[in-house]
Protein backbone atom coordinates (compact mmCIF):
# COMPACT_ATOMS: atom_id res chain seq x y z
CA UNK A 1 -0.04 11.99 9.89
CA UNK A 2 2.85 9.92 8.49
CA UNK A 3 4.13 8.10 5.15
CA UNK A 4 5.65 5.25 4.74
CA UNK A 5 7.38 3.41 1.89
CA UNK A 6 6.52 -0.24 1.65
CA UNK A 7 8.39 -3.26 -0.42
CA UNK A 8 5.38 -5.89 -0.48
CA UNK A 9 6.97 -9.34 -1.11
CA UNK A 10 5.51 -13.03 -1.68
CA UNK A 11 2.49 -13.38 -3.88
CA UNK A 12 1.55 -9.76 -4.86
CA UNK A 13 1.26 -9.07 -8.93
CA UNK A 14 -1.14 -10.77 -10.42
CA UNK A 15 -3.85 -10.84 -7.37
CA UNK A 16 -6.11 -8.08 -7.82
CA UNK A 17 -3.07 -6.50 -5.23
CA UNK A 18 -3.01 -3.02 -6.29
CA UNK A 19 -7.36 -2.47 -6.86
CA UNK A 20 -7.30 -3.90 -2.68
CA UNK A 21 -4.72 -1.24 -2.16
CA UNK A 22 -6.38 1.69 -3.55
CA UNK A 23 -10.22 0.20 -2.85
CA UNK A 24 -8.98 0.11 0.90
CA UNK A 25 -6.78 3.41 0.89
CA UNK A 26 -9.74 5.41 -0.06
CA UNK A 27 -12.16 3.78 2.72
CA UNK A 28 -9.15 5.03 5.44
CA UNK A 29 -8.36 8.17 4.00
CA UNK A 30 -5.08 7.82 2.86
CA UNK A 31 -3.30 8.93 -0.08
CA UNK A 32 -0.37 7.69 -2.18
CA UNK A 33 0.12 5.24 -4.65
CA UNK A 34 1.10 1.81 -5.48
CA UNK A 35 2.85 -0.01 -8.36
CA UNK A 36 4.29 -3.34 -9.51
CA UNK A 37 8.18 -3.59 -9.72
CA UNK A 38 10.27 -5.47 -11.95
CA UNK A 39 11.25 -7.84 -9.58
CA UNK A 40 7.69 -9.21 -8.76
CA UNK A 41 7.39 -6.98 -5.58
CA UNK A 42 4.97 -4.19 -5.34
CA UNK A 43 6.22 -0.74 -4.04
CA UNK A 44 3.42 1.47 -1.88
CA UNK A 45 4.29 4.93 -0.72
CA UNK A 46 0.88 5.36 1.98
CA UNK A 47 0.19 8.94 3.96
CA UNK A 48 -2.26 8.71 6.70
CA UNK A 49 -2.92 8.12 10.64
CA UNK A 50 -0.85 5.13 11.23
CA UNK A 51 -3.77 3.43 12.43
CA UNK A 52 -5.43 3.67 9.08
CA UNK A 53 -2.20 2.58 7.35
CA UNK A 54 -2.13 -0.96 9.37
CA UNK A 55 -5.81 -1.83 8.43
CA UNK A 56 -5.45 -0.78 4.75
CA UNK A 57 -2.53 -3.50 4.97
CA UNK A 58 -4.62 -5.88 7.42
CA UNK A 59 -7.29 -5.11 4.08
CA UNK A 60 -4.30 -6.12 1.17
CA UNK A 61 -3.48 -9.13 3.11
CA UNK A 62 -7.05 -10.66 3.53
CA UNK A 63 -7.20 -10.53 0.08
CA UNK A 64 -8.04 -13.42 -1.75
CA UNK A 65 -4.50 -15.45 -3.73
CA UNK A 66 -2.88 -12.02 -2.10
CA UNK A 67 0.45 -13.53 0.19
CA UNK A 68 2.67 -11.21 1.79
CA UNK A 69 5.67 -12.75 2.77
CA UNK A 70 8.08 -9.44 3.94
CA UNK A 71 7.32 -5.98 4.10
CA UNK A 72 10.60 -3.07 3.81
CA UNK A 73 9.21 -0.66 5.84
CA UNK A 74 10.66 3.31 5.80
CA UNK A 75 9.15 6.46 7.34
CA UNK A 76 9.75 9.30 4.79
CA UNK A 77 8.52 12.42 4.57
CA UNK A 78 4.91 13.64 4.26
CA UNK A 79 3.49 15.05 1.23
CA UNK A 80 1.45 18.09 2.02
CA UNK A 81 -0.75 18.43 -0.92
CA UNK A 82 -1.41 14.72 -1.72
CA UNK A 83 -5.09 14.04 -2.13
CA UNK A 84 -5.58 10.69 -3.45
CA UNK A 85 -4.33 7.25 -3.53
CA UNK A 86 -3.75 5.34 -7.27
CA UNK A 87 -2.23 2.61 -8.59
CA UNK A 88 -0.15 2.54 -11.66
């Protein structure tokens, strides 16, 4: 089990970004959230096997108008009584 902190850049507010997100982090199992920044990036903090992590973003990315361009990638801490994934 791991988390990560993820800076989505490119084409990512405005394409249905964040429902992908938390449509695909439920199918894996993973919990966290997702939101759009100021700056027209989207910030994810993601908890789950890292396997599940890579196809929820392998999930984001075959998304329709969705273009990720560069990911900011961080391992932080786990949350131990996280139980969902949502998107503000």
């Amino acid at each position: 089990m791991i988390r990560k902190r993820i800076r989505f850049c490119g084409q990512v507010q405005g394409v249905g970004f964040r429902w992908r997100a938390s449509r695909a982090a439920e199918s894996y199992r993973c919990t966290g959230w997702c939101k759009n920044e100021w700056d027209g990036t989207v910030l994810m903090e993601i908890q789950g096997e890292e396997s599940a992590i890579d196809r929820v973003i392998e999930s984001i990315e075959a998304g329709r108008y969705v273009e990720i361009t560069k990911m900011d990638v961080r391992t932080i801490p786990v949350i131990e009584d996280e139980r969902s994934f949502y998107a503000e």
